[in-house]
C-alpha atoms as a PDB file:
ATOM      1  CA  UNK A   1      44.473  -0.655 135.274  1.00  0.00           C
ATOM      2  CA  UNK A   2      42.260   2.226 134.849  1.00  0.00           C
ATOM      3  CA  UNK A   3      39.799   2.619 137.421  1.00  0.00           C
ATOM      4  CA  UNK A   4      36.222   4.279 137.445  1.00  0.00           C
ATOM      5  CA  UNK A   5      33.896   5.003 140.688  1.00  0.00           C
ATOM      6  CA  UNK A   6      29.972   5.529 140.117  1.00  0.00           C
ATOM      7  CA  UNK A   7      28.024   7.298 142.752  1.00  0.00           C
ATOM      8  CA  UNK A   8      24.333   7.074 141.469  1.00  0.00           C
ATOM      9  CA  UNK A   9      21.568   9.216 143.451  1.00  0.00           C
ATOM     10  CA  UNK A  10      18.028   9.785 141.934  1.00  0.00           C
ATOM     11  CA  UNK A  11      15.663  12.645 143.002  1.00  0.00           C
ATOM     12  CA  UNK A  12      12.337  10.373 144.029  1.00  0.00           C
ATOM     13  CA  UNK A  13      13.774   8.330 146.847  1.00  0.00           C
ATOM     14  CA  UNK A  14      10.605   6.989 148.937  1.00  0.00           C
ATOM     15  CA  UNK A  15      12.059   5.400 152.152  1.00  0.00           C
ATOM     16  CA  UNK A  16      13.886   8.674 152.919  1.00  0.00           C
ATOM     17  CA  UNK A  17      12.700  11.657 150.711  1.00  0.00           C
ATOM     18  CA  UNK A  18      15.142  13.834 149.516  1.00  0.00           C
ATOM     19  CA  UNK A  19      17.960  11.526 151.327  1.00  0.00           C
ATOM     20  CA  UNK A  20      20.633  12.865 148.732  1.00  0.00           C
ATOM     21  CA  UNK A  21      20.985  15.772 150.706  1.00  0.00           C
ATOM     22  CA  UNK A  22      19.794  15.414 153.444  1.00  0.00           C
ATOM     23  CA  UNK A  23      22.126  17.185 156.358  1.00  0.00           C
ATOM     24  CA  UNK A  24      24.468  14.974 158.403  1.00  0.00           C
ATOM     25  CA  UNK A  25      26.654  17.290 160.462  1.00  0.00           C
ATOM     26  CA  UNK A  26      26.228  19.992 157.815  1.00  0.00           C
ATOM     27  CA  UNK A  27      27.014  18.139 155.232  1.00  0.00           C
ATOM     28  CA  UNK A  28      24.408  16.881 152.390  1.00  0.00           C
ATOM     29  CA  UNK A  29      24.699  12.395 152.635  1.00  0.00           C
ATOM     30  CA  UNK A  30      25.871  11.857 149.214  1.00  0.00           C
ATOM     31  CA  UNK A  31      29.261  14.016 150.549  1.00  0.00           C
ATOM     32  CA  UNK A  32      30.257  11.361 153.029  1.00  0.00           C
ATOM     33  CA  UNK A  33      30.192   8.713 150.115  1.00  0.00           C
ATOM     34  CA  UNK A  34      32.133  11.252 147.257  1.00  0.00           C
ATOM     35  CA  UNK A  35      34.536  12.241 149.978  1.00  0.00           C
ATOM     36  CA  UNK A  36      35.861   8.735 150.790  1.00  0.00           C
ATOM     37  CA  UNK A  37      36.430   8.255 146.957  1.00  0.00           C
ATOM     38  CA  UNK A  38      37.520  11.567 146.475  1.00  0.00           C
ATOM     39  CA  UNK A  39      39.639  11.366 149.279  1.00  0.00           C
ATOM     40  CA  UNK A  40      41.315   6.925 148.678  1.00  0.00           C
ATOM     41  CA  UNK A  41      43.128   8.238 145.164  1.00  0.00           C
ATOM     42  CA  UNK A  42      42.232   5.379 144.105  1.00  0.00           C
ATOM     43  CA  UNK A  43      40.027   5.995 141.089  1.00  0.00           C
ATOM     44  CA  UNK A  44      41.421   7.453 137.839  1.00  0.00           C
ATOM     45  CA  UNK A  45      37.833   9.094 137.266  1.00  0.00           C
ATOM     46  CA  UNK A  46      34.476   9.814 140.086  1.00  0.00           C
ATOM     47  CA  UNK A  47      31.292   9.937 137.789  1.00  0.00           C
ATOM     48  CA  UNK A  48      28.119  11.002 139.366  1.00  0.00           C
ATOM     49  CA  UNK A  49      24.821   9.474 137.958  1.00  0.00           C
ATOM     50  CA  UNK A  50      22.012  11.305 139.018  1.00  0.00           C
ATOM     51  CA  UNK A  51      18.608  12.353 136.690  1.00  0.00           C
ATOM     52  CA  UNK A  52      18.158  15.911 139.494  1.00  0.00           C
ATOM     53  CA  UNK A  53      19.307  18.928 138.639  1.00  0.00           C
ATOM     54  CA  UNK A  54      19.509  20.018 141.881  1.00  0.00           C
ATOM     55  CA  UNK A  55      21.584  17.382 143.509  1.00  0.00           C
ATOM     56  CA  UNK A  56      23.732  17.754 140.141  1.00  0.00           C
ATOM     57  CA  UNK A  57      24.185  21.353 141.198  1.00  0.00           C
ATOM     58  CA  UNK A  58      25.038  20.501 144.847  1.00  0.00           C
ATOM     59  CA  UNK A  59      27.829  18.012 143.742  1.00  0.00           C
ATOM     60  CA  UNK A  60      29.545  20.302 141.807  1.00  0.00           C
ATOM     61  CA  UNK A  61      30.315  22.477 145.234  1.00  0.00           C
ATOM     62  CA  UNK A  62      32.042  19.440 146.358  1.00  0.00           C
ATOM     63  CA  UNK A  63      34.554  19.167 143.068  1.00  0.00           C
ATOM     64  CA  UNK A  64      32.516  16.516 141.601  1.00  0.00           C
ATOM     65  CA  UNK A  65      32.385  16.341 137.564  1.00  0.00           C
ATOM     66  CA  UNK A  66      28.695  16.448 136.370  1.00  0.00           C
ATOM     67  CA  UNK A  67      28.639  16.039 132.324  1.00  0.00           C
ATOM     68  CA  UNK A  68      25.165  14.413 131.899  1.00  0.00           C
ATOM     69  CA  UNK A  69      21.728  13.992 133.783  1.00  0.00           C
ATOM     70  CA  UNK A  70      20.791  10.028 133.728  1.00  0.00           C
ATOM     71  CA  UNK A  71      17.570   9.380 131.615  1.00  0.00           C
ATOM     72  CA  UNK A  72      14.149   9.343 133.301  1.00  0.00           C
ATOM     73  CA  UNK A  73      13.592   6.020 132.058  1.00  0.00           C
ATOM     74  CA  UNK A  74      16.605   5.102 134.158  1.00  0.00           C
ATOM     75  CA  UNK A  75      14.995   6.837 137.057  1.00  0.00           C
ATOM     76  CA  UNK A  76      12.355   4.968 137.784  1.00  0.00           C
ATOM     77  CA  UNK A  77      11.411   3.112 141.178  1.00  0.00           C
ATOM     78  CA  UNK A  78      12.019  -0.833 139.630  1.00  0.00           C
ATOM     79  CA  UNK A  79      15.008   0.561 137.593  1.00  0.00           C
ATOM     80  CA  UNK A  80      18.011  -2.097 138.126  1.00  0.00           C
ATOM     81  CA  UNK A  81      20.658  -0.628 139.862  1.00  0.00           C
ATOM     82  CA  UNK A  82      23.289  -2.429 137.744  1.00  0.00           C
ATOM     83  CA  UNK A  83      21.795  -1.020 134.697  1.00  0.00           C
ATOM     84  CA  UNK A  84      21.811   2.897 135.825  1.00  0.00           C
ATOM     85  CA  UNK A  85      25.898   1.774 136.374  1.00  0.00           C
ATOM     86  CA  UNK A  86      26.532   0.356 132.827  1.00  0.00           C
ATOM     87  CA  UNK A  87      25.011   3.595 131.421  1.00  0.00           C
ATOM     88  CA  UNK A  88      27.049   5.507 133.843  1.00  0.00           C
ATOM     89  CA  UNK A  89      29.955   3.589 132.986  1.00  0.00           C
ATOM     90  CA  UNK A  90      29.193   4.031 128.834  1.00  0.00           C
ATOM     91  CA  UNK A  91      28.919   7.263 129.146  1.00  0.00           C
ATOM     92  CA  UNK A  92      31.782   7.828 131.212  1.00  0.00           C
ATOM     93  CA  UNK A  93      33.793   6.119 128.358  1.00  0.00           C
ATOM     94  CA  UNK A  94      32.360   8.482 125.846  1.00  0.00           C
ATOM     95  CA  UNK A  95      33.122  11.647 127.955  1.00  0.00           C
ATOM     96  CA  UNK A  96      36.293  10.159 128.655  1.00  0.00           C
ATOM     97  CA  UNK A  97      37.191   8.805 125.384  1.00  0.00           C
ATOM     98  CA  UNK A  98      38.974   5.678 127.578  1.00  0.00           C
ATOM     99  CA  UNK A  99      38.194   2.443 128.774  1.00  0.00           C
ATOM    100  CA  UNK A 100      37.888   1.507 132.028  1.00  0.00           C
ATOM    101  CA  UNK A 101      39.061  -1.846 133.404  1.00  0.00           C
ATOM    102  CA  UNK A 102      37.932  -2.137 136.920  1.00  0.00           C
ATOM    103  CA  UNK A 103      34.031  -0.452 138.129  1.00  0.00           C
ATOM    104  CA  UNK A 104      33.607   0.584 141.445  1.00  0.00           C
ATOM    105  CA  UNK A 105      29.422   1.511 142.654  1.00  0.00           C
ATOM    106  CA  UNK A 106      29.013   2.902 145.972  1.00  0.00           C
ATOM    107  CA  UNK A 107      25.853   3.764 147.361  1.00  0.00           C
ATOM    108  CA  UNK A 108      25.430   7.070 148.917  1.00  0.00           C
ATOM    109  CA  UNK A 109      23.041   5.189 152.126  1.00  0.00           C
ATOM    110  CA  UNK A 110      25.836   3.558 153.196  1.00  0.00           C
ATOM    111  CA  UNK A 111      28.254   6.463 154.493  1.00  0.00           C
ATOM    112  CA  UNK A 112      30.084   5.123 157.268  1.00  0.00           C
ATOM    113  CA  UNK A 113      32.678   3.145 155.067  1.00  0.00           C
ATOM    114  CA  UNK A 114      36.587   3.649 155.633  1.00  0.00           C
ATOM    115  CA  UNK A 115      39.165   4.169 152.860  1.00  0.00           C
ATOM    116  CA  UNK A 116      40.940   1.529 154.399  1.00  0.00           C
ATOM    117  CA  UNK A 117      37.577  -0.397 153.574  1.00  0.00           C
ATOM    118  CA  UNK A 118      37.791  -0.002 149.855  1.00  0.00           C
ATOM    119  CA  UNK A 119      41.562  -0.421 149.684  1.00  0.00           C
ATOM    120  CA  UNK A 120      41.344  -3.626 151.463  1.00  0.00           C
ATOM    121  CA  UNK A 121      38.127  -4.951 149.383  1.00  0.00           C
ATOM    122  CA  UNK A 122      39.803  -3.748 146.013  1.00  0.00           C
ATOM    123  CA  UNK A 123      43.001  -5.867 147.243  1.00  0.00           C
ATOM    124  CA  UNK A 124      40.608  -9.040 147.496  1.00  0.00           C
ATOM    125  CA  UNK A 125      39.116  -8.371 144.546  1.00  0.00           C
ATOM    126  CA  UNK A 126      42.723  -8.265 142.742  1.00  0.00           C
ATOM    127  CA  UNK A 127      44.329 -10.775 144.789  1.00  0.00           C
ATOM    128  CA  UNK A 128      41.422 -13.751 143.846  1.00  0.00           C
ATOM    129  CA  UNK A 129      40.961 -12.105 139.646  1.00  0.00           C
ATOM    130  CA  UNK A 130      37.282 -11.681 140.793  1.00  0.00           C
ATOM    131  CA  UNK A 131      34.667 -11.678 138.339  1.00  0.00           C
ATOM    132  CA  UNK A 132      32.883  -8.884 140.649  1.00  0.00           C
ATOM    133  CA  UNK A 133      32.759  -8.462 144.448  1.00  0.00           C
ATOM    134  CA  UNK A 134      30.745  -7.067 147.133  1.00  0.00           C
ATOM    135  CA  UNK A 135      30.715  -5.796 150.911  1.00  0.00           C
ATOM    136  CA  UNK A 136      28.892  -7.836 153.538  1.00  0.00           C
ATOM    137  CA  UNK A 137      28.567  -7.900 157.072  1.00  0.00           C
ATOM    138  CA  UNK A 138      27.629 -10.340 159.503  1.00  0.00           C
ATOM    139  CA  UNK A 139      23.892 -10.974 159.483  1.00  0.00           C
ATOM    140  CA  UNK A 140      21.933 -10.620 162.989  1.00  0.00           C
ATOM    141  CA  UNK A 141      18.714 -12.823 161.743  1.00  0.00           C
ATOM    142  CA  UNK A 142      19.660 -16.550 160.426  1.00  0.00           C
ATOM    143  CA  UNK A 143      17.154 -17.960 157.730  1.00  0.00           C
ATOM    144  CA  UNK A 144      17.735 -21.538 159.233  1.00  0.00           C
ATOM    145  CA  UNK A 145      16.985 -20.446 162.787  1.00  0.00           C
ATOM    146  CA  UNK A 146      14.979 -17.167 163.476  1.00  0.00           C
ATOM    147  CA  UNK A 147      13.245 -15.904 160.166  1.00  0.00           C
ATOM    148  CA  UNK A 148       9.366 -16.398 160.319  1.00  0.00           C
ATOM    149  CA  UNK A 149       6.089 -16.333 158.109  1.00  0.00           C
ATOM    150  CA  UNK A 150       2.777 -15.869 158.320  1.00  0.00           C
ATOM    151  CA  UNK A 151       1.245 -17.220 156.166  1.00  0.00           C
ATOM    152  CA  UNK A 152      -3.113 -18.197 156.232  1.00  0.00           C
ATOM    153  CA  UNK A 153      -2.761 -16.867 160.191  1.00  0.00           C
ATOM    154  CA  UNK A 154      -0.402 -19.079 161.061  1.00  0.00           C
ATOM    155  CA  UNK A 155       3.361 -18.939 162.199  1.00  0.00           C
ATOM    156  CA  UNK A 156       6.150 -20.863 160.304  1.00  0.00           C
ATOM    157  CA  UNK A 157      10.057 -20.534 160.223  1.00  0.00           C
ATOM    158  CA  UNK A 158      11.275 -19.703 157.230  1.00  0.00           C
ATOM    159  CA  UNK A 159      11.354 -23.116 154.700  1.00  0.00           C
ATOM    160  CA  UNK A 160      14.666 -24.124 154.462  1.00  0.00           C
ATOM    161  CA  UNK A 161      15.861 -27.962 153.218  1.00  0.00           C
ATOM    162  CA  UNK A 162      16.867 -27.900 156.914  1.00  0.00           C
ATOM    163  CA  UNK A 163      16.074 -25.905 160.399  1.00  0.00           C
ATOM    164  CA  UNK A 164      18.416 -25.822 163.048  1.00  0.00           C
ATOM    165  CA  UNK A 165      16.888 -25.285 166.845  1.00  0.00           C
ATOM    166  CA  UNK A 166      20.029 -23.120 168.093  1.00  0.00           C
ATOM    167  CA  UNK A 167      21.633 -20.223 166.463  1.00  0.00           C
ATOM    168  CA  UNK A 168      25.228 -21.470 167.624  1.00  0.00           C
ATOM    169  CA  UNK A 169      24.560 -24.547 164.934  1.00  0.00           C
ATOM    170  CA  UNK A 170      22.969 -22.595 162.133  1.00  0.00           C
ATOM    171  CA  UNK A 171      25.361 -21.699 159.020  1.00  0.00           C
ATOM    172  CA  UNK A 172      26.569 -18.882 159.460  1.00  0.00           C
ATOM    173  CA  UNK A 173      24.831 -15.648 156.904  1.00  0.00           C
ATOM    174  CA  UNK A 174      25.583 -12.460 156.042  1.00  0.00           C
ATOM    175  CA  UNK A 175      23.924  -9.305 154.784  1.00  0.00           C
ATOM    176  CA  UNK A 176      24.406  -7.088 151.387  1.00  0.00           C
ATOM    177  CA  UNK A 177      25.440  -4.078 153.182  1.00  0.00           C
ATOM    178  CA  UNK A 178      25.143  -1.897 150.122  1.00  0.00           C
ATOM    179  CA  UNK A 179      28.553   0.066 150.642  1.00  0.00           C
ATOM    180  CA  UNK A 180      31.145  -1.672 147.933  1.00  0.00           C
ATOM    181  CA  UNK A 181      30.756  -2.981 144.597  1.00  0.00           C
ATOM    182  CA  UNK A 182      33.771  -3.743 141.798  1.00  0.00           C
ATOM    183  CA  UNK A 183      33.126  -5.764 138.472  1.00  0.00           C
ATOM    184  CA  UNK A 184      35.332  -6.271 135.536  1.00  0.00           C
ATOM    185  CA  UNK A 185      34.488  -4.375 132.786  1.00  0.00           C
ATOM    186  CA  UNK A 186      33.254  -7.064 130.349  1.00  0.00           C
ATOM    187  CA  UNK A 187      31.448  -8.835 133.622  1.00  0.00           C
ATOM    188  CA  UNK A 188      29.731  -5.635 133.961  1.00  0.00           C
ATOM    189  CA  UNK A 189      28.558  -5.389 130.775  1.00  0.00           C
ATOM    190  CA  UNK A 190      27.452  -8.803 129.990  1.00  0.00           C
ATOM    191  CA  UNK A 191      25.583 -10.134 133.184  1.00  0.00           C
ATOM    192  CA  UNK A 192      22.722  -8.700 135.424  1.00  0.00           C
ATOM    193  CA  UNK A 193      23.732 -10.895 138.836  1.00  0.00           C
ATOM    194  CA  UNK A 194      25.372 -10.586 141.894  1.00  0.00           C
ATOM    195  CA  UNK A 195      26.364 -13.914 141.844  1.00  0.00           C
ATOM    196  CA  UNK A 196      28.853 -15.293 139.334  1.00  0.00           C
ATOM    197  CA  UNK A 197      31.513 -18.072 138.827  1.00  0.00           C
ATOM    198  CA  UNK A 198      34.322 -16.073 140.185  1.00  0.00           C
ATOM    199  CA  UNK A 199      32.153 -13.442 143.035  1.00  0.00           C
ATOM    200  CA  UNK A 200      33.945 -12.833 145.821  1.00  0.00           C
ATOM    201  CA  UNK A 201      33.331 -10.686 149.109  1.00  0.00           C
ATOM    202  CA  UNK A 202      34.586  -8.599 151.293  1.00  0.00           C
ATOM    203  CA  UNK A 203      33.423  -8.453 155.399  1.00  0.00           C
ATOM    204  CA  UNK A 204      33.080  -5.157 157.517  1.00  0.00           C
ATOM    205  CA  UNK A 205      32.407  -4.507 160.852  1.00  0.00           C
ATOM    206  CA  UNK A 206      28.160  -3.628 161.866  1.00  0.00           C
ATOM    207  CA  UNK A 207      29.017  -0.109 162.998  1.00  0.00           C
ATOM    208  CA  UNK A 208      30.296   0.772 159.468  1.00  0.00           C
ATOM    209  CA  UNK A 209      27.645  -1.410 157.463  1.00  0.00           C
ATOM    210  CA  UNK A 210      24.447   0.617 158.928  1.00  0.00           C
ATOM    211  CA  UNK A 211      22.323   0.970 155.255  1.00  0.00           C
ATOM    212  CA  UNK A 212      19.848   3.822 155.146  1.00  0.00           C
ATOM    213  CA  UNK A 213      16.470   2.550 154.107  1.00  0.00           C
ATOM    214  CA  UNK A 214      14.408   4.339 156.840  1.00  0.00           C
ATOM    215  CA  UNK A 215      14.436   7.806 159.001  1.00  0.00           C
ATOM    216  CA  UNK A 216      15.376   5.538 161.884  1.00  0.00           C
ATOM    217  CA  UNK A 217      19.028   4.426 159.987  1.00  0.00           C
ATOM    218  CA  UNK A 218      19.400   8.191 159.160  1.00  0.00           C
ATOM    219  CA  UNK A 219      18.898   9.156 162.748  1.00  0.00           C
ATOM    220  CA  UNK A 220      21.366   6.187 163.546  1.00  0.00           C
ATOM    221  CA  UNK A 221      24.009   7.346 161.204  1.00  0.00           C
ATOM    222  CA  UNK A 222      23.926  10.862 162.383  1.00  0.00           C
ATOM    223  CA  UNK A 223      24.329   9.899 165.753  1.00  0.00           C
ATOM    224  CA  UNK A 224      27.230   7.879 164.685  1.00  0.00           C
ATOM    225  CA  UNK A 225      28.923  10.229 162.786  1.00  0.00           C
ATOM    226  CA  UNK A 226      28.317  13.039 165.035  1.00  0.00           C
ATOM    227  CA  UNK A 227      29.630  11.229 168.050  1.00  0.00           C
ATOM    228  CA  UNK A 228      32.596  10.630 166.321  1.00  0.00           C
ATOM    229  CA  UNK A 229      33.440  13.972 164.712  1.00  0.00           C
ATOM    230  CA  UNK A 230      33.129  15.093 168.558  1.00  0.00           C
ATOM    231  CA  UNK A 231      35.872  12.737 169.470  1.00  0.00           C
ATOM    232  CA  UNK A 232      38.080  14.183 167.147  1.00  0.00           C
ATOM    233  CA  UNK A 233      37.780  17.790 168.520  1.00  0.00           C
END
């Protein structure tokens, strides 16, 4: 089974400009992410998808292989993720002159994942012949319970075909936590969902599922990671 990993990073972020590199520890974010994959041996191949010349350049100190710049077209702010990682993946397959079976995507705002994390998902995903799977962790909010509205100035829980009046009763949910993705090849390129036949998913702990959407999670995530680099000193 040949293997491919796409880290995709674009130069306008809005909720946290210029989070690509932005310094955690002295390193630039998207390192924490490349390192992990760099570092599981499990891909055959890392490809880096990003339309900046600069964070292109920056990649390259950390042994990453940069043979294209993704298309501003691709770079846009309501560009589909899952479309910027079937170009990556095509092109990959042109560069490489292979196909690749299995896809991996992980997101550079979610750095705190484990190798053990992607060996353990990948083993799910192999174990159940997934169509696709991703990484989830236990959701603090519950849709049937403690979401609101407002809606005309008034106050309304979240419509559901059923609301429950105690959180210990609700079914239970779960957030996207943005760190793993694997598809199939041919699932890849023929679908645009998440959620398919055969999805399965793959549960990690909250203090490895923090996603960075806002300076707050980066300021979160440093103090994580610093804290813990000091333990290992």
């Amino acid at each position: 089974m040949k293997i491919l990993c796409t880290i995709c990073m674009r130069s306008e972020s809005k909720g946290v400009k210029n989070k690509a590199y932005r310094k955690i520890n002295g390193f630039p974010l998207f390192y924490y992410t490349l390192s992990v994959a760099q570092k599981s041996k499990i891909f055959d191949e890392i490809v880096i998808s990003t339309d900046s010349e600069k964070i292109a350049k920056m990649c390259k100190k950390y042994n990453a292989n940069i043979f294209f710049l993704r298309s501003k077209k691709l770079a846009k702010d309501n560009t589909p993720k899952i479309d910027v990682i079937k170009d990556a993946l095509l092109k990959a397959e042109k560069y490489y002159n292979t196909n690749f079976d299995c896809i991996f995507d992980l997101d550079i705002t979610s750095p705190l994942r484990k190798i053990s994390d992607l060996v353990n998902a990948f083993e799910i995903f192999k174990k159940n012949k997934s169509d696709n799977l991703f990484s989830i962790t236990s959701s603090k909010k519950n849709p049937y319970f403690n979401l609101i509205e407002k809606k005309n100035n008034k106050v309304f829980l979240v419509k559901k075909s059923k609301s429950y009046f105690s959180r210990q009763k609700a079914p239970k949910v779960f957030d996207m936590n943005a760190s793993i993705y694997i598809w199939r090849r041919n699932i890849l390129l023929n679908n645009n969902s998440l959620f398919l036949k055969n999805t399965h998913t793959y549960e990690m702990p909250e203090e490895r599922s923090i996603d960075i959407d806002t300076e707050f999670d980066l300021k979160v995530v440093k103090l994580l990671i610093e804290n813990l680099n000091a333990k290992k000193k």
